[in-house]
C-alpha atoms as a PDB file:
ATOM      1  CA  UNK A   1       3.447 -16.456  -8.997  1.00  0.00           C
ATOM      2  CA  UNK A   2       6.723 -16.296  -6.942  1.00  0.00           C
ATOM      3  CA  UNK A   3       6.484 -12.285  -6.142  1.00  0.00           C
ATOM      4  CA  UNK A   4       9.373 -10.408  -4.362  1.00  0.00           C
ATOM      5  CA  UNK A   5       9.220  -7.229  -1.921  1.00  0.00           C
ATOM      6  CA  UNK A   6      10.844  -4.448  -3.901  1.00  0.00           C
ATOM      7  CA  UNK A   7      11.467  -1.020  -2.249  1.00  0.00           C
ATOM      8  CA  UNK A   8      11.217   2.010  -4.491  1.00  0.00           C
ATOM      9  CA  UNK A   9      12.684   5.583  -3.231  1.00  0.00           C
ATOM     10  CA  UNK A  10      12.888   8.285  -4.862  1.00  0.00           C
ATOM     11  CA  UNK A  11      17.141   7.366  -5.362  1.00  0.00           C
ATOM     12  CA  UNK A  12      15.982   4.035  -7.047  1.00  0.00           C
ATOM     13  CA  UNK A  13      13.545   5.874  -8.759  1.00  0.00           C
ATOM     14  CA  UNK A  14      16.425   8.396 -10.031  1.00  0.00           C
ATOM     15  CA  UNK A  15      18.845   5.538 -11.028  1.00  0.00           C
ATOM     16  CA  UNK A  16      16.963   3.123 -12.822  1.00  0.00           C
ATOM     17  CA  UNK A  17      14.619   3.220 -16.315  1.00  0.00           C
ATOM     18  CA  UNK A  18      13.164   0.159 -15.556  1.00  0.00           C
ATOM     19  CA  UNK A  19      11.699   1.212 -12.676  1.00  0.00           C
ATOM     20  CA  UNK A  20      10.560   4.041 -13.140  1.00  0.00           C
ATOM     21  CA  UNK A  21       8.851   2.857 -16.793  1.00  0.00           C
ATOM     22  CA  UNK A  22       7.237  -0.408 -14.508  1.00  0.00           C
ATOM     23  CA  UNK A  23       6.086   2.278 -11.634  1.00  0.00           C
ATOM     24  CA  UNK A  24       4.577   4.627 -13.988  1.00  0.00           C
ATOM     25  CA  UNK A  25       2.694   1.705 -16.215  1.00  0.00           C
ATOM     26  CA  UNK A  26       1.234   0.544 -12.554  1.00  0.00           C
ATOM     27  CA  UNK A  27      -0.358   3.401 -12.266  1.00  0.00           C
ATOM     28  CA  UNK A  28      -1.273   4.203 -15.747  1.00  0.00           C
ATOM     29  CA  UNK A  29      -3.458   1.048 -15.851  1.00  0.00           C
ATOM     30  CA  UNK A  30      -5.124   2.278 -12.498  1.00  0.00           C
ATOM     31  CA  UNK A  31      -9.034   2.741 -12.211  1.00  0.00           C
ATOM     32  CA  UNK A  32      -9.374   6.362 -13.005  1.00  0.00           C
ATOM     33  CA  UNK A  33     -11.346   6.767  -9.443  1.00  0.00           C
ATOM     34  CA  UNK A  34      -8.049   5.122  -7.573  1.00  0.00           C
ATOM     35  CA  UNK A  35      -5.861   7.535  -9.009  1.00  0.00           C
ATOM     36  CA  UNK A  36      -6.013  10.841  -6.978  1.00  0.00           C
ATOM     37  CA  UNK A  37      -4.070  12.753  -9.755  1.00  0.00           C
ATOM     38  CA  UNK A  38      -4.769  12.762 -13.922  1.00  0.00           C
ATOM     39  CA  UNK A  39      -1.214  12.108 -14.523  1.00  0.00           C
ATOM     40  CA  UNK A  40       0.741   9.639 -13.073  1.00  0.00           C
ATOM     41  CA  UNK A  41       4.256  11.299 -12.888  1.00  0.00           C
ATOM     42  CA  UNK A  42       3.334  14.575 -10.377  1.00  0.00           C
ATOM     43  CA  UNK A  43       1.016  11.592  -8.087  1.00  0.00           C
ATOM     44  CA  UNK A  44       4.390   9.846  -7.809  1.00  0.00           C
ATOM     45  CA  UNK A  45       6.488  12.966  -7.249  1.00  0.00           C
ATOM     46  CA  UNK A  46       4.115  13.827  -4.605  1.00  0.00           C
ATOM     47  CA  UNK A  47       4.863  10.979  -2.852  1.00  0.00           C
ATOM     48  CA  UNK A  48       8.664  11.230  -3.155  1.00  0.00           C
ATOM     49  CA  UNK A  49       8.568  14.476  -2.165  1.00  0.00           C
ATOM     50  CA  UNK A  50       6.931  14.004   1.107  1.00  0.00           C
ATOM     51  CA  UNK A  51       9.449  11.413   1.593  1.00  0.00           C
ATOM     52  CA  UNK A  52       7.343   8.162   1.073  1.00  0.00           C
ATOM     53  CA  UNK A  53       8.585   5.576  -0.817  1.00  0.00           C
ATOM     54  CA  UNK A  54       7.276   2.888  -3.404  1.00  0.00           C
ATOM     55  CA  UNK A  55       6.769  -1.168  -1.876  1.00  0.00           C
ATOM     56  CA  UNK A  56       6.224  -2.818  -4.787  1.00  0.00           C
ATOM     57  CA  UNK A  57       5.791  -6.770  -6.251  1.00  0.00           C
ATOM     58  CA  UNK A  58       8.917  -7.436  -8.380  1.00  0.00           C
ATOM     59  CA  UNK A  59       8.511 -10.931 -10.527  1.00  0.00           C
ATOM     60  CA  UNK A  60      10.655 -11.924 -13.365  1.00  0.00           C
ATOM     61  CA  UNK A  61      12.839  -8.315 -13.270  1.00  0.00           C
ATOM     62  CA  UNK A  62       9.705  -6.042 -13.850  1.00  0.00           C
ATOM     63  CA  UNK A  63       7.148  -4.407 -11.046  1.00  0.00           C
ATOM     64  CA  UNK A  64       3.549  -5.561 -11.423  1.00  0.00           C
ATOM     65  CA  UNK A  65       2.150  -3.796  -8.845  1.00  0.00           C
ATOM     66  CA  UNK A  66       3.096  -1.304  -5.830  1.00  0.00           C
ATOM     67  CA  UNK A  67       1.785   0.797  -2.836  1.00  0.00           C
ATOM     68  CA  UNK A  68       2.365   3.860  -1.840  1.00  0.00           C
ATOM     69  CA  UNK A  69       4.243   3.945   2.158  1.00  0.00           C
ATOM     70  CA  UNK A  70       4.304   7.114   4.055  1.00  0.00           C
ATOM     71  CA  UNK A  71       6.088   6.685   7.897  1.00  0.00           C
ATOM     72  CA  UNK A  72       3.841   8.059  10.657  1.00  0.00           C
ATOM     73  CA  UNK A  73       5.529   9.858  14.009  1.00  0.00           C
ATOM     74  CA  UNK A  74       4.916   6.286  15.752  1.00  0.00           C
ATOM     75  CA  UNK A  75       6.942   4.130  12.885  1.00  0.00           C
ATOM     76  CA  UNK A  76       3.840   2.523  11.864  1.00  0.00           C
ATOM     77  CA  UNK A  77       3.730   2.724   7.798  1.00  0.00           C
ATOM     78  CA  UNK A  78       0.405   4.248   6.254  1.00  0.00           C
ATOM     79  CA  UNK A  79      -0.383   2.240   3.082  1.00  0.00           C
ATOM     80  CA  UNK A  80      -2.143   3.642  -0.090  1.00  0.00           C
ATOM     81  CA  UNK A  81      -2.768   3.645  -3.678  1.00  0.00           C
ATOM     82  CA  UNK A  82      -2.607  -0.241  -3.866  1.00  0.00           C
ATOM     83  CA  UNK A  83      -2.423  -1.069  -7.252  1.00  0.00           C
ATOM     84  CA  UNK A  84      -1.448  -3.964  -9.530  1.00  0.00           C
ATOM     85  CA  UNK A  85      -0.674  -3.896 -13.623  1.00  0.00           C
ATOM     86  CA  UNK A  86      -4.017  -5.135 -15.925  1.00  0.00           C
ATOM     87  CA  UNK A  87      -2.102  -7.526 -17.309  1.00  0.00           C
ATOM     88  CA  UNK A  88      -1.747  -9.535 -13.838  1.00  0.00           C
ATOM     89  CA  UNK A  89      -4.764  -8.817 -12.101  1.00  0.00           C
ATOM     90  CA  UNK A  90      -6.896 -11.704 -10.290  1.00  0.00           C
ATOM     91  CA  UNK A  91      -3.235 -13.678 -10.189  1.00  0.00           C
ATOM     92  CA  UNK A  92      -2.939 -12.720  -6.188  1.00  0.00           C
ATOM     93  CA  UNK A  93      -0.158 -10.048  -6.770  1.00  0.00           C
ATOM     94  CA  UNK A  94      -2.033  -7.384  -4.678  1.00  0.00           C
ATOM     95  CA  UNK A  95      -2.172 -10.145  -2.228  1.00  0.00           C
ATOM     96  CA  UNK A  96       1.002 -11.349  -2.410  1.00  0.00           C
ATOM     97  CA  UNK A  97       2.238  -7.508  -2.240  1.00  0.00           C
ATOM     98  CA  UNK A  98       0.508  -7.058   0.519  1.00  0.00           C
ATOM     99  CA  UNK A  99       1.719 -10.019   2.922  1.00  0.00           C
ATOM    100  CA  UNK A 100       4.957  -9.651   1.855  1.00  0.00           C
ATOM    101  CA  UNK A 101       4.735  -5.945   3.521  1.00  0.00           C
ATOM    102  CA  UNK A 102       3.051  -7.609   6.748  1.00  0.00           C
ATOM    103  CA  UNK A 103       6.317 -10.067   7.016  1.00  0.00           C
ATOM    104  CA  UNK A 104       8.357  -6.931   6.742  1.00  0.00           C
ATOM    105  CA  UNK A 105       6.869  -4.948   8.993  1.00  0.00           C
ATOM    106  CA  UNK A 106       6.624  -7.608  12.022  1.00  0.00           C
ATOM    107  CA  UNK A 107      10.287  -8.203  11.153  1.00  0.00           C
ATOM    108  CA  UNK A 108      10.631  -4.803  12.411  1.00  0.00           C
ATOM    109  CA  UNK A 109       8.075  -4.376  14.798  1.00  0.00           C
ATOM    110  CA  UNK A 110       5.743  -2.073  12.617  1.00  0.00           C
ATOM    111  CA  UNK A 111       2.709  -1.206  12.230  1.00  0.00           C
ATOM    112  CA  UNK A 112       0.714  -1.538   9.136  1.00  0.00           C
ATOM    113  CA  UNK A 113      -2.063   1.128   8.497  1.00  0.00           C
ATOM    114  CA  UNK A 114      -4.659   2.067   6.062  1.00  0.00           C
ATOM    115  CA  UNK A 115      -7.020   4.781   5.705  1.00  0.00           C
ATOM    116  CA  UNK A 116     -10.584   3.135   4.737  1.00  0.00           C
ATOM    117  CA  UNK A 117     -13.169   6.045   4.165  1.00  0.00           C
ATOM    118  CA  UNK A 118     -12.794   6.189   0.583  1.00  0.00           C
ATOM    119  CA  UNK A 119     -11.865   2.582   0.254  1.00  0.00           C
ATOM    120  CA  UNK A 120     -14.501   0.377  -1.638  1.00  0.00           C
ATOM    121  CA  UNK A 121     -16.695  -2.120   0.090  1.00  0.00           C
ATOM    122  CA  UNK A 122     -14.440  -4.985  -1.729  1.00  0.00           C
ATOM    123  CA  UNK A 123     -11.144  -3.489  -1.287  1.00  0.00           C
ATOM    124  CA  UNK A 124     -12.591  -3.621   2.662  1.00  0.00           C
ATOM    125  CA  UNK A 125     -13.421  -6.833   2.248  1.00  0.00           C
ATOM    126  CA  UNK A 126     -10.129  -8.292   0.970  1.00  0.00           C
ATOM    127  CA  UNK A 127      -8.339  -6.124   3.819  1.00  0.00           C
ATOM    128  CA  UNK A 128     -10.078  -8.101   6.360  1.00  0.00           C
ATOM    129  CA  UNK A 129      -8.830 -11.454   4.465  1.00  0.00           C
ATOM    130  CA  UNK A 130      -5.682 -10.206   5.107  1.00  0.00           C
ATOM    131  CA  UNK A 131      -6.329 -10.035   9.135  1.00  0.00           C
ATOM    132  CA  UNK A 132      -6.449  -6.173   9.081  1.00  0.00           C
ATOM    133  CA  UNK A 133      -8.810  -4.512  11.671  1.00  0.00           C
ATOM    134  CA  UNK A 134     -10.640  -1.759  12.828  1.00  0.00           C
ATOM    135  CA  UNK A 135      -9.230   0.365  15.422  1.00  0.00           C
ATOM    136  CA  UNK A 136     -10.566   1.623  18.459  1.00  0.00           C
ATOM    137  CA  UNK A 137     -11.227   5.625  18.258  1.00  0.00           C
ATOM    138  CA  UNK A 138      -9.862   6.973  22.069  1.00  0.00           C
ATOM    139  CA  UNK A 139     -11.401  10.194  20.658  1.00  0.00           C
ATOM    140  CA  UNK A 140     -15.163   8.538  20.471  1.00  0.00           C
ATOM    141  CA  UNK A 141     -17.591  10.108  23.147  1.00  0.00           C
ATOM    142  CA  UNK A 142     -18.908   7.144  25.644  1.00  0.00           C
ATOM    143  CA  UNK A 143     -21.566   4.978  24.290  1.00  0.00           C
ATOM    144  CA  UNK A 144     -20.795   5.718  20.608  1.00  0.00           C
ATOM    145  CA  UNK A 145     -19.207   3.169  18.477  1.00  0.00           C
ATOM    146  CA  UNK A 146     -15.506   3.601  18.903  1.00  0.00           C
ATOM    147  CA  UNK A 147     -14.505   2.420  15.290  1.00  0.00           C
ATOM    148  CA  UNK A 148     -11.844   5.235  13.781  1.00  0.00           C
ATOM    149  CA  UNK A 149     -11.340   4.840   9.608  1.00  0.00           C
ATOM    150  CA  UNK A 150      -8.483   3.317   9.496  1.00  0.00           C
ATOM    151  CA  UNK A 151      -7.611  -0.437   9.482  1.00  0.00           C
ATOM    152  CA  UNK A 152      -4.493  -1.802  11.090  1.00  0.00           C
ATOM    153  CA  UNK A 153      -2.496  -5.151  11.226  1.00  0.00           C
ATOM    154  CA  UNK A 154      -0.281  -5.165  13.997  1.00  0.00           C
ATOM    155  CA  UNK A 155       3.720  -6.664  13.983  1.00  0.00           C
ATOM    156  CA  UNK A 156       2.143  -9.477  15.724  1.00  0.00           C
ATOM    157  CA  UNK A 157      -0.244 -10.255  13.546  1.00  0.00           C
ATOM    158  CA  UNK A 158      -3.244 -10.509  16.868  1.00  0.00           C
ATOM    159  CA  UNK A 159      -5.484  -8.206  13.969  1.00  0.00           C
END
């Protein structure tokens, strides 16, 4: 499936009812236990509002799936709510979506960075097919395992 990197801020989101029907239907088909809100529409204001914006898999004109990008003091982009419509699920567009991002960000020398404490043991699983790693915790005392809970693919792709 020949997926595209799509960027949605909260101006795109403003200017155009196609994407904003395609990012709201991504979410509506989300496993209740992903979503973090009931309704979809105050989850993605939320995220506009604190100034994060929308990377999303754009095939054929419509979004099939998106995740949510907030920029950390250190230019390294925090990924969440990955999430991909019903109707194209098990196609790779999560996938896709997400090495599409990688590209991006070693274009630009960023980061890539998601939280994993809530994540699900396959959602782990697939982020380690995708050459994301645990990061060392300067914060652990000595002789404890110095694994923080967050997984990170760097712009150089070393993992």
């Amino acid at each position: 499936m020949p997926v595209t990197l799509h960027h949605v801020d909260q101006a795109r989101w403003e200017a155009d009812e196609q994407v904003r029907l395609d990012l709201v239907r991504i979410y509506q088909d989300a496993p209740q236990e992903r979503m973090p809100t009931p309704t979809v529409e105050p989850f993605i204001d939320a995220h506009f509002n604190g100034r994060h914006f929308f990377a999303c898999a754009l095939f054929n004109d419509r979004l099939l799936g998106a995740v949510a990008v907030q920029e950390g003091t250190d230019r390294a982009w925090w990924l969440s709510e990955l999430c991909v419509r019903t109707t194209t699920r098990r196609r790779g567009v999560g996938s896709r979506l997400m090495a599409l991002l990688g590209e991006q960000a070693k274009q630009e020398g960023r980061v890539l960075r998601i939280e994993t404490s809530s994540l699900p043991l396959a959602d782990r699983v697939l982020l380690s097919k995708l050459g994301y790693r645990p990061m060392a915790n300067p914060m652990t005392p000595a002789g404890m395992p110095a694994t923080s809970d967050f997984v990170e693919l760097d712009p150089q792709g070393k993992g």
